[in-house]
PDB file of N, CA and C in Angstrom:
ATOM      1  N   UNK A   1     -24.272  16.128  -8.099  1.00  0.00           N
ATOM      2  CA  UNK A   1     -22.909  15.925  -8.551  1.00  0.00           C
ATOM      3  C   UNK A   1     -22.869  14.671  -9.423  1.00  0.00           C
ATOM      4  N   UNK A   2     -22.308  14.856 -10.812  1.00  0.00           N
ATOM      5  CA  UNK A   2     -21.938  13.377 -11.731  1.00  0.00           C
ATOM      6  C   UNK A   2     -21.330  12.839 -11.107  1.00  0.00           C
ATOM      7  N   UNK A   3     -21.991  11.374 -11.336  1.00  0.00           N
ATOM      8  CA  UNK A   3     -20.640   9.925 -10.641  1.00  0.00           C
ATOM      9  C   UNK A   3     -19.212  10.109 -11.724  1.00  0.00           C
ATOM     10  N   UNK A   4     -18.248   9.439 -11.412  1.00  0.00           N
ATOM     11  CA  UNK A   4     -17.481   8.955 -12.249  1.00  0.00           C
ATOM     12  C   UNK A   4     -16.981   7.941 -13.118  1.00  0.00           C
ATOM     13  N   UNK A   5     -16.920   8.332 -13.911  1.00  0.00           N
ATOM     14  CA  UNK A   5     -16.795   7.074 -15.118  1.00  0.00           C
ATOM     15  C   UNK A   5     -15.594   6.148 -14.874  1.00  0.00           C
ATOM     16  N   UNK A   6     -14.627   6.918 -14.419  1.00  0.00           N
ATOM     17  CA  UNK A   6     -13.336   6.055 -14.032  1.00  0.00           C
ATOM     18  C   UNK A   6     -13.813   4.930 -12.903  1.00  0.00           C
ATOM     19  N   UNK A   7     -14.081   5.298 -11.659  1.00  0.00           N
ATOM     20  CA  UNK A   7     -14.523   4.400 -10.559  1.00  0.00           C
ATOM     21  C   UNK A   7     -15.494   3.671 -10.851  1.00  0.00           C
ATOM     22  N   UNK A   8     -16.947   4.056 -11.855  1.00  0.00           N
ATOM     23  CA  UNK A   8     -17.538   2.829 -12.323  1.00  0.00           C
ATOM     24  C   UNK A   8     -17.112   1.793 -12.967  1.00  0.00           C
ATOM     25  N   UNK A   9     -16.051   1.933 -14.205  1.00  0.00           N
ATOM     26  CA  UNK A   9     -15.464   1.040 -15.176  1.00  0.00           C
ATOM     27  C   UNK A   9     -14.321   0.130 -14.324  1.00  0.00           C
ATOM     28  N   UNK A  10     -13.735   0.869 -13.347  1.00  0.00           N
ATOM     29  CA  UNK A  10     -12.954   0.266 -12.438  1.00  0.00           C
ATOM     30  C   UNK A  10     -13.316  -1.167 -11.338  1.00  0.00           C
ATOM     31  N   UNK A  11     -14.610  -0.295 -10.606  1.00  0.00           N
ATOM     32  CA  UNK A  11     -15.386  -1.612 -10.266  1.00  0.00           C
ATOM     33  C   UNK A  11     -15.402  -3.165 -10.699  1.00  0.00           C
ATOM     34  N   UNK A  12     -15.518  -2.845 -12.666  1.00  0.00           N
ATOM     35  CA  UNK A  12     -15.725  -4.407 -12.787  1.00  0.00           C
ATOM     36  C   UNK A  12     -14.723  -5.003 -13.202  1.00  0.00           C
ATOM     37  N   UNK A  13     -12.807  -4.386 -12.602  1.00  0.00           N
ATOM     38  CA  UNK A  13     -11.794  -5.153 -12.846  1.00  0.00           C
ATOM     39  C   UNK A  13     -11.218  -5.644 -12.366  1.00  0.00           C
ATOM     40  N   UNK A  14     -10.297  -6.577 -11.984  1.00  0.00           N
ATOM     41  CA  UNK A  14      -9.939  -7.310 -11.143  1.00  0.00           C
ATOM     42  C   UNK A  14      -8.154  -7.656 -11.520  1.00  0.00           C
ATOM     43  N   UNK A  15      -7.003  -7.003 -11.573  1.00  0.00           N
ATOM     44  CA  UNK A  15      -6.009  -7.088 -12.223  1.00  0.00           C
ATOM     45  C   UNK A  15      -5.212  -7.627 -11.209  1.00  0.00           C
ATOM     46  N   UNK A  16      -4.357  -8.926 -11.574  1.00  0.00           N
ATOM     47  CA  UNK A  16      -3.498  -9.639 -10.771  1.00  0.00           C
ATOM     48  C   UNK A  16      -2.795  -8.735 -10.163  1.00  0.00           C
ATOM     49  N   UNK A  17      -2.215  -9.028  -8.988  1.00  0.00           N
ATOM     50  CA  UNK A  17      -1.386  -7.921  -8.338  1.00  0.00           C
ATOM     51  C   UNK A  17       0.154  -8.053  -8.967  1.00  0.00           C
ATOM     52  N   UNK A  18       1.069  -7.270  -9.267  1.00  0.00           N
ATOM     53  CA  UNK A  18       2.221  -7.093  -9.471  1.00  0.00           C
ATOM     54  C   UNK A  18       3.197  -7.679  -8.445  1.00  0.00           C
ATOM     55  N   UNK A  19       2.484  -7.513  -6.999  1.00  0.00           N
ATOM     56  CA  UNK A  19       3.565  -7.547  -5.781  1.00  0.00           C
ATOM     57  C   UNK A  19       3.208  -7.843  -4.847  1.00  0.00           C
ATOM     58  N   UNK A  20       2.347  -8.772  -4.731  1.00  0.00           N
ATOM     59  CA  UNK A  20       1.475  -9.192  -3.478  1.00  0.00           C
ATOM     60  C   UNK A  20       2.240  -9.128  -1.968  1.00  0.00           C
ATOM     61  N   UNK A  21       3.627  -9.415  -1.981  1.00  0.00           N
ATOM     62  CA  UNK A  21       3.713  -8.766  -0.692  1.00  0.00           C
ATOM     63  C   UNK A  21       4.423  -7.820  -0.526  1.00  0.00           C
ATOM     64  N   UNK A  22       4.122  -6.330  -1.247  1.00  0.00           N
ATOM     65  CA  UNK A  22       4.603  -5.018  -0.929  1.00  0.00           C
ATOM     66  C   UNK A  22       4.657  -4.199  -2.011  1.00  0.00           C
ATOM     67  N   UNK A  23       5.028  -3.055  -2.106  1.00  0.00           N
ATOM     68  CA  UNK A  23       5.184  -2.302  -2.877  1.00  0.00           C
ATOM     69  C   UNK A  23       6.070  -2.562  -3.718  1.00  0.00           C
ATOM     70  N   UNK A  24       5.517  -2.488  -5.287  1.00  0.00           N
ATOM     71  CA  UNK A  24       6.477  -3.184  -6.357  1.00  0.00           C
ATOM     72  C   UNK A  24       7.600  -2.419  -6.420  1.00  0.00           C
ATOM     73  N   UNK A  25       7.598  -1.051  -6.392  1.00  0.00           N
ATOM     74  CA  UNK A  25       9.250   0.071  -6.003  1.00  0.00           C
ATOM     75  C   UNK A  25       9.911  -0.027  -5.532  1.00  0.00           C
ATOM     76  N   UNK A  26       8.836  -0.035  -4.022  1.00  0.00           N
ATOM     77  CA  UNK A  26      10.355   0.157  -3.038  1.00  0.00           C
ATOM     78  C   UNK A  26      10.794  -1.659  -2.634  1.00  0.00           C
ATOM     79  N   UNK A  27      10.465  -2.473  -2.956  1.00  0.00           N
ATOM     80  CA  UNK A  27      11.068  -3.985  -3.208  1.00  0.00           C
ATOM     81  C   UNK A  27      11.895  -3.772  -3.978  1.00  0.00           C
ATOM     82  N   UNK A  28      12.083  -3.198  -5.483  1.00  0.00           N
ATOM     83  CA  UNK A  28      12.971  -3.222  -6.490  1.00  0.00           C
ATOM     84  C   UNK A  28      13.778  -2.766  -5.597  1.00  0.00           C
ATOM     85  N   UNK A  29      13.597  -1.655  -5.153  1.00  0.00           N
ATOM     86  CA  UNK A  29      14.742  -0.570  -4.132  1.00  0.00           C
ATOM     87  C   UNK A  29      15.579  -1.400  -2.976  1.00  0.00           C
ATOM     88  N   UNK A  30      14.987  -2.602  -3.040  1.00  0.00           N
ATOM     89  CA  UNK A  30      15.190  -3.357  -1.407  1.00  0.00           C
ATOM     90  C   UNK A  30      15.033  -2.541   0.243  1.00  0.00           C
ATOM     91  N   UNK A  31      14.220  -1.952  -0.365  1.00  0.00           N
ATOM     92  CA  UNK A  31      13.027  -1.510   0.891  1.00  0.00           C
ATOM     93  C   UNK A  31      11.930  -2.411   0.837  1.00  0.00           C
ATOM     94  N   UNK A  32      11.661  -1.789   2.398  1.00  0.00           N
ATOM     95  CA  UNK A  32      10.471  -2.870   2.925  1.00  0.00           C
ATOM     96  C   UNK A  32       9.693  -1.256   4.231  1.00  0.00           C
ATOM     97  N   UNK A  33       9.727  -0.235   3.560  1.00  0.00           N
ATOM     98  CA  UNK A  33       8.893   1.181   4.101  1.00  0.00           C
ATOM     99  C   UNK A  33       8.078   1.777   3.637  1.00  0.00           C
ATOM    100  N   UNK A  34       7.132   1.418   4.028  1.00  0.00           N
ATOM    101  CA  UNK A  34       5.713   1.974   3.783  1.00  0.00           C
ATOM    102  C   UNK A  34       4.517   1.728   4.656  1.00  0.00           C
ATOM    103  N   UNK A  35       3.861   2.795   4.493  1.00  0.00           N
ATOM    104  CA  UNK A  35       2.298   2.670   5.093  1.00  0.00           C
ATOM    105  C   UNK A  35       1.461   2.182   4.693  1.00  0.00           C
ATOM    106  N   UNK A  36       1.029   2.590   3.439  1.00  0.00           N
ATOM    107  CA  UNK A  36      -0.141   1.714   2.978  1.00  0.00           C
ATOM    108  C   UNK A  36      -0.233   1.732   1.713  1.00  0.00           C
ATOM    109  N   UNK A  37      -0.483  -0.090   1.167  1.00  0.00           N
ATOM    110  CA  UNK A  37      -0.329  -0.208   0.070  1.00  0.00           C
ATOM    111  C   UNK A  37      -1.887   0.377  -0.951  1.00  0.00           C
ATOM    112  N   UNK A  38      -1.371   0.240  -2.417  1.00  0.00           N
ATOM    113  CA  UNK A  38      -2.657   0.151  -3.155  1.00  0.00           C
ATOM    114  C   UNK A  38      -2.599  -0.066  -4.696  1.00  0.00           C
ATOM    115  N   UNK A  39      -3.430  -0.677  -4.987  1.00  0.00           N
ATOM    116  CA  UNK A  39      -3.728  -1.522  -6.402  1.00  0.00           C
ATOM    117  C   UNK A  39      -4.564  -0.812  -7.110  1.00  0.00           C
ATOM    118  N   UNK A  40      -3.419  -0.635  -8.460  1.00  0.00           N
ATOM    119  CA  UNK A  40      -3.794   0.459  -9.696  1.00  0.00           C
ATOM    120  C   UNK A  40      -5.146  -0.896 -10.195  1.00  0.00           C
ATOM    121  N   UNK A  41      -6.102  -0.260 -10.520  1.00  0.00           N
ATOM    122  CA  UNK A  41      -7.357  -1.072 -11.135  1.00  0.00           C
ATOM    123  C   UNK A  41      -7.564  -1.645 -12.242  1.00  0.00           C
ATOM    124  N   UNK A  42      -6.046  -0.585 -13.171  1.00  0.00           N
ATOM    125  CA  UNK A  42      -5.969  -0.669 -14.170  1.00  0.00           C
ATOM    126  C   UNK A  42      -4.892  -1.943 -15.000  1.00  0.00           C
ATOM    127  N   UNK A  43      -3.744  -2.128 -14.047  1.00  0.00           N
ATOM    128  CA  UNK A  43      -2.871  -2.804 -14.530  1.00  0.00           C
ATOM    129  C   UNK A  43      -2.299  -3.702 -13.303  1.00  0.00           C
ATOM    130  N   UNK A  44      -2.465  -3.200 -12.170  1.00  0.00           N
ATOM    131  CA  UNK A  44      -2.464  -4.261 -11.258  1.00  0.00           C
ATOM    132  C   UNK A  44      -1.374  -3.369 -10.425  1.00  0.00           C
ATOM    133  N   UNK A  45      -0.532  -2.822 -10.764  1.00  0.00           N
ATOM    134  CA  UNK A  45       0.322  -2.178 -10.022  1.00  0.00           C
ATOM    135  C   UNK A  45       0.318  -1.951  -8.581  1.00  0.00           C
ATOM    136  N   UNK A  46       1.041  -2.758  -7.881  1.00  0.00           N
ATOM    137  CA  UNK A  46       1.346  -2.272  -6.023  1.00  0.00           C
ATOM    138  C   UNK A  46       2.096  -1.290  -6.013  1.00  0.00           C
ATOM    139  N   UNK A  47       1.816   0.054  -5.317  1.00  0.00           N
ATOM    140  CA  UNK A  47       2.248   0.435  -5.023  1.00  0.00           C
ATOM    141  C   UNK A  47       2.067   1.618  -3.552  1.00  0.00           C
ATOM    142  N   UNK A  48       3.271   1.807  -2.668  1.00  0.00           N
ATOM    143  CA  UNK A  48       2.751   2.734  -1.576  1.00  0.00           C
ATOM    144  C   UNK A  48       2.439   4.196  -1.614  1.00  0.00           C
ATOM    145  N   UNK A  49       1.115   4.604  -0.496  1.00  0.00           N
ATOM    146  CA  UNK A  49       0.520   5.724  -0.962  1.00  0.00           C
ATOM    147  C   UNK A  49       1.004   7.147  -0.314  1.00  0.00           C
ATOM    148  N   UNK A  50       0.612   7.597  -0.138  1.00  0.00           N
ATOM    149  CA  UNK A  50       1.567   8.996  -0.101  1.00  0.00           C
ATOM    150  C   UNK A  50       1.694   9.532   1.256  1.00  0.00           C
ATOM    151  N   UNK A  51       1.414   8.593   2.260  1.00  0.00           N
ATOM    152  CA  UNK A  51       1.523   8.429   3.361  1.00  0.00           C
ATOM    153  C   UNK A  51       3.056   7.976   3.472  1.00  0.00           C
ATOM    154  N   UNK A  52       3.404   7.217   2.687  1.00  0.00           N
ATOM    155  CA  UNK A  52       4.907   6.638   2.531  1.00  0.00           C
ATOM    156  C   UNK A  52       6.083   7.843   1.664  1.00  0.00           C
ATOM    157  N   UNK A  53       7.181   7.505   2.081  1.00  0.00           N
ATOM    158  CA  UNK A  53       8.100   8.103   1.816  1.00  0.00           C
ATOM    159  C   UNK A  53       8.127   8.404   0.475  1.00  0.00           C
ATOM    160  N   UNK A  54       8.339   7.332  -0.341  1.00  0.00           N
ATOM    161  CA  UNK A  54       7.988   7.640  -2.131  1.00  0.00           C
ATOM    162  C   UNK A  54       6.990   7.784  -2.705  1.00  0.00           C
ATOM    163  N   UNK A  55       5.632   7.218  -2.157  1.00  0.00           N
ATOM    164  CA  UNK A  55       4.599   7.731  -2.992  1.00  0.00           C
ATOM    165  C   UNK A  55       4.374   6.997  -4.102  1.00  0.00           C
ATOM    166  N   UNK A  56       4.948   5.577  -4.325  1.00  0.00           N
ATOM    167  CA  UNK A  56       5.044   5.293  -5.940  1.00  0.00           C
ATOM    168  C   UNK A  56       3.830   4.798  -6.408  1.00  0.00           C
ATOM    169  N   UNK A  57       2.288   5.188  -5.495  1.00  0.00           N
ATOM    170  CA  UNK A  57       1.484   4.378  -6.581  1.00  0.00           C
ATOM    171  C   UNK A  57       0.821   5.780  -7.109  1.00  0.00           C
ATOM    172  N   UNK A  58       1.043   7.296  -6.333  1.00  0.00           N
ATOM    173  CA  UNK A  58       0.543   8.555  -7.228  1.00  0.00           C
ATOM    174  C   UNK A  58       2.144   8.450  -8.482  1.00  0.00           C
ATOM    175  N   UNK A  59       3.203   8.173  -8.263  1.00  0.00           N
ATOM    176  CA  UNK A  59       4.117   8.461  -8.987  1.00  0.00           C
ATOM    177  C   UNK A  59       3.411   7.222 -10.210  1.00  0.00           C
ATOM    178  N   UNK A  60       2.960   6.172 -10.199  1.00  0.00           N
ATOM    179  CA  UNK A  60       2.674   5.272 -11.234  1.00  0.00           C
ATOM    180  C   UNK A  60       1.355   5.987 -11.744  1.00  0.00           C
ATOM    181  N   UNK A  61       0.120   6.460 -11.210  1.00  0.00           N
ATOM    182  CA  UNK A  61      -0.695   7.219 -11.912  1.00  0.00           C
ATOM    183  C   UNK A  61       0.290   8.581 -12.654  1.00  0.00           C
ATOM    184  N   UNK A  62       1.208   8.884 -12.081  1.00  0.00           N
ATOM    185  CA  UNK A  62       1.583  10.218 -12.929  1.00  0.00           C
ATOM    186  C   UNK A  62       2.023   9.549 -14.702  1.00  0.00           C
ATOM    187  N   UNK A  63       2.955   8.619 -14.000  1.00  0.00           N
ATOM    188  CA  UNK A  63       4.090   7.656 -15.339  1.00  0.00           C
ATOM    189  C   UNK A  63       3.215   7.218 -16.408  1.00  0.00           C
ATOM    190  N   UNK A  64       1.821   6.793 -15.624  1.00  0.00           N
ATOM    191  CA  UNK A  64       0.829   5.811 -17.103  1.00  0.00           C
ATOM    192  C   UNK A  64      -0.373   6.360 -17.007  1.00  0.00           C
ATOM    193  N   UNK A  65      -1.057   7.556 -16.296  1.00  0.00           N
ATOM    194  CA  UNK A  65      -2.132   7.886 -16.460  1.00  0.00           C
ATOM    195  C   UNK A  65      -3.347   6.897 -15.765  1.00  0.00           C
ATOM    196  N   UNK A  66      -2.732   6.136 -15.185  1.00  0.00           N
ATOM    197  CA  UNK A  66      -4.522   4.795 -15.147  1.00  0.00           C
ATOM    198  C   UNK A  66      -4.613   5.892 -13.921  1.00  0.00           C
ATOM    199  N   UNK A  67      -5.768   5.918 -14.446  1.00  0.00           N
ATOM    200  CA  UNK A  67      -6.722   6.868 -13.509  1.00  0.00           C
ATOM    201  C   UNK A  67      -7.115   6.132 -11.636  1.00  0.00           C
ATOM    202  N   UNK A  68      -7.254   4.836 -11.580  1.00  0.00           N
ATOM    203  CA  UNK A  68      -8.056   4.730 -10.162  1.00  0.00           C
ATOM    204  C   UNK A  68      -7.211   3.851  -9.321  1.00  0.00           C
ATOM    205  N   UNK A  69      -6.851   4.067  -8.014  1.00  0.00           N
ATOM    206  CA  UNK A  69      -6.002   2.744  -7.369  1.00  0.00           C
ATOM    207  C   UNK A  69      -7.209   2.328  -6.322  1.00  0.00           C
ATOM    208  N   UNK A  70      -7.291   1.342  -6.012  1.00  0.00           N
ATOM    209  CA  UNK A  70      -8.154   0.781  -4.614  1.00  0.00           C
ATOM    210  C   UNK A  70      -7.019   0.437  -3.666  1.00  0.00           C
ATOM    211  N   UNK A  71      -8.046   0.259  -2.609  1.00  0.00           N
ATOM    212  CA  UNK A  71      -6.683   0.050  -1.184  1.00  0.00           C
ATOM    213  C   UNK A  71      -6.270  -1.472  -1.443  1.00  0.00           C
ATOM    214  N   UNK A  72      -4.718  -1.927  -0.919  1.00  0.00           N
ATOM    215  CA  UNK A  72      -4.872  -2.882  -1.032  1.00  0.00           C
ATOM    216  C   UNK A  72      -4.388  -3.612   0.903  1.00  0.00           C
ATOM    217  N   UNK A  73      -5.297  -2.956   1.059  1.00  0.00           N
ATOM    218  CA  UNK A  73      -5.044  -3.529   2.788  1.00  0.00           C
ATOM    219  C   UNK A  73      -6.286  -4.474   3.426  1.00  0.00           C
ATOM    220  N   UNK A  74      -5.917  -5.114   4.016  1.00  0.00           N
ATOM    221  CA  UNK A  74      -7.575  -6.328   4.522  1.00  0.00           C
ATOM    222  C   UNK A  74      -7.905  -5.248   4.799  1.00  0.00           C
ATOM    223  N   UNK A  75      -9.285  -5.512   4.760  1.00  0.00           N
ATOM    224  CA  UNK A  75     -10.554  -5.053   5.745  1.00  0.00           C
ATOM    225  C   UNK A  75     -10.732  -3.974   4.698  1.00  0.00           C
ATOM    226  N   UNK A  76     -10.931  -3.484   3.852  1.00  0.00           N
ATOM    227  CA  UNK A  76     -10.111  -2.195   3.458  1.00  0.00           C
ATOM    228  C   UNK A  76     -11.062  -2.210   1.673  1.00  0.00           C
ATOM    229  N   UNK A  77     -11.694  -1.293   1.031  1.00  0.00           N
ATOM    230  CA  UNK A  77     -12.814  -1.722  -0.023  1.00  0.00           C
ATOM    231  C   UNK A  77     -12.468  -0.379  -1.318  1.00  0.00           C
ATOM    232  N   UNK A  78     -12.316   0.496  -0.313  1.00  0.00           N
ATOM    233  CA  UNK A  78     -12.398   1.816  -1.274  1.00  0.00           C
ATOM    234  C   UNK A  78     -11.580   2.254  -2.498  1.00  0.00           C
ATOM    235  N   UNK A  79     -11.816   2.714  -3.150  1.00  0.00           N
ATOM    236  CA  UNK A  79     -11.065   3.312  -4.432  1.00  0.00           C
ATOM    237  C   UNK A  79     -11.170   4.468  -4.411  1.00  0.00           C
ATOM    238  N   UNK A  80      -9.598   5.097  -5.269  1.00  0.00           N
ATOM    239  CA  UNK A  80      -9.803   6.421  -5.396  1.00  0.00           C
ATOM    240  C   UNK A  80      -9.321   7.047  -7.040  1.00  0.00           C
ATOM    241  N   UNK A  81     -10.206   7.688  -7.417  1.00  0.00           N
ATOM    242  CA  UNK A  81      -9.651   8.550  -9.073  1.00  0.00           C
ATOM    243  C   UNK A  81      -8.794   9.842  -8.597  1.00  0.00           C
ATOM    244  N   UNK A  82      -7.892   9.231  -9.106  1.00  0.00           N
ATOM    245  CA  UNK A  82      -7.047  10.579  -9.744  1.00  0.00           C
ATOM    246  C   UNK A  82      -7.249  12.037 -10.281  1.00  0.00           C
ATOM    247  N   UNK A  83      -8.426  11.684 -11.510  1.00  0.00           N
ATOM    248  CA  UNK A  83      -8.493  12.029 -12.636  1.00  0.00           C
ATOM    249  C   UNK A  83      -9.676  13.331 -11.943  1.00  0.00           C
ATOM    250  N   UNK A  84     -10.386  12.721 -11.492  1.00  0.00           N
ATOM    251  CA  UNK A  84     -12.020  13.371 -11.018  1.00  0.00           C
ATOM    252  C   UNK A  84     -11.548  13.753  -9.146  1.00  0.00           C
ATOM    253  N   UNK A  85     -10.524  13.185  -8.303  1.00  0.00           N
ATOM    254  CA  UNK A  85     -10.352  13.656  -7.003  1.00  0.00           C
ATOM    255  C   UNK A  85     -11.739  12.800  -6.502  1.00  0.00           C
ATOM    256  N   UNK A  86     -12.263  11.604  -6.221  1.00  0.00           N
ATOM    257  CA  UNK A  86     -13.320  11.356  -6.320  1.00  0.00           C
ATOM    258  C   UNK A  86     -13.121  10.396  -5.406  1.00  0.00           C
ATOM    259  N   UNK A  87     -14.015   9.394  -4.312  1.00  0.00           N
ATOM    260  CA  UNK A  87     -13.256   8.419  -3.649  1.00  0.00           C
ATOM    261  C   UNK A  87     -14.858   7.351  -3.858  1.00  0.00           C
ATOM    262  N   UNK A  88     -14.249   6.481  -4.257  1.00  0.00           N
ATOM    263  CA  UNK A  88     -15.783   5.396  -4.437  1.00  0.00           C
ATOM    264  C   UNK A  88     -15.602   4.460  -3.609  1.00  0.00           C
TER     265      UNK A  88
END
């Protein structure tokens, strides 16, 4: 099976977080509900994953296309593409 190009190029970025404590949405929203956060690779974007009620960090891959979010929870390493369904 090919690796992916998205999760390799992703690896070597490091994008300030948008919202370090929570999901940049549902804060705008003045919510504070969610399960688990995660950081677009691409632009930094917090947002909660689809475990949560809104979903806004697949809704931010839908809006801008950046292909990969990583988790953004301690302990916690993995990334996932969109684009390829792929988990690095």
């Amino acid at each position: 099976m090919p690796g992916c190009d998205h999760l390799e190029v992703s690896a070597a970025l490091s994008p300030v977080p948008s919202s370090p404590g929570g999901c940049e949405d549902c804060l705008a929203k003045g919510l504070q509900v969610w399960a688990h956060l995660r950081l677009c690779t691409e632009c930094g974007h917090v947002g909660c994953c689809d475990s949560s009620p809104d979903r806004h960090a697949t809704e931010h891959h839908r809006d801008t296309g950046h292909p990969v979010i990583r988790s953004f929870e301690p302990g916690e390493s993995w990334s996932w593409c969109y684009v390829d369904e792929r988990l690095g």
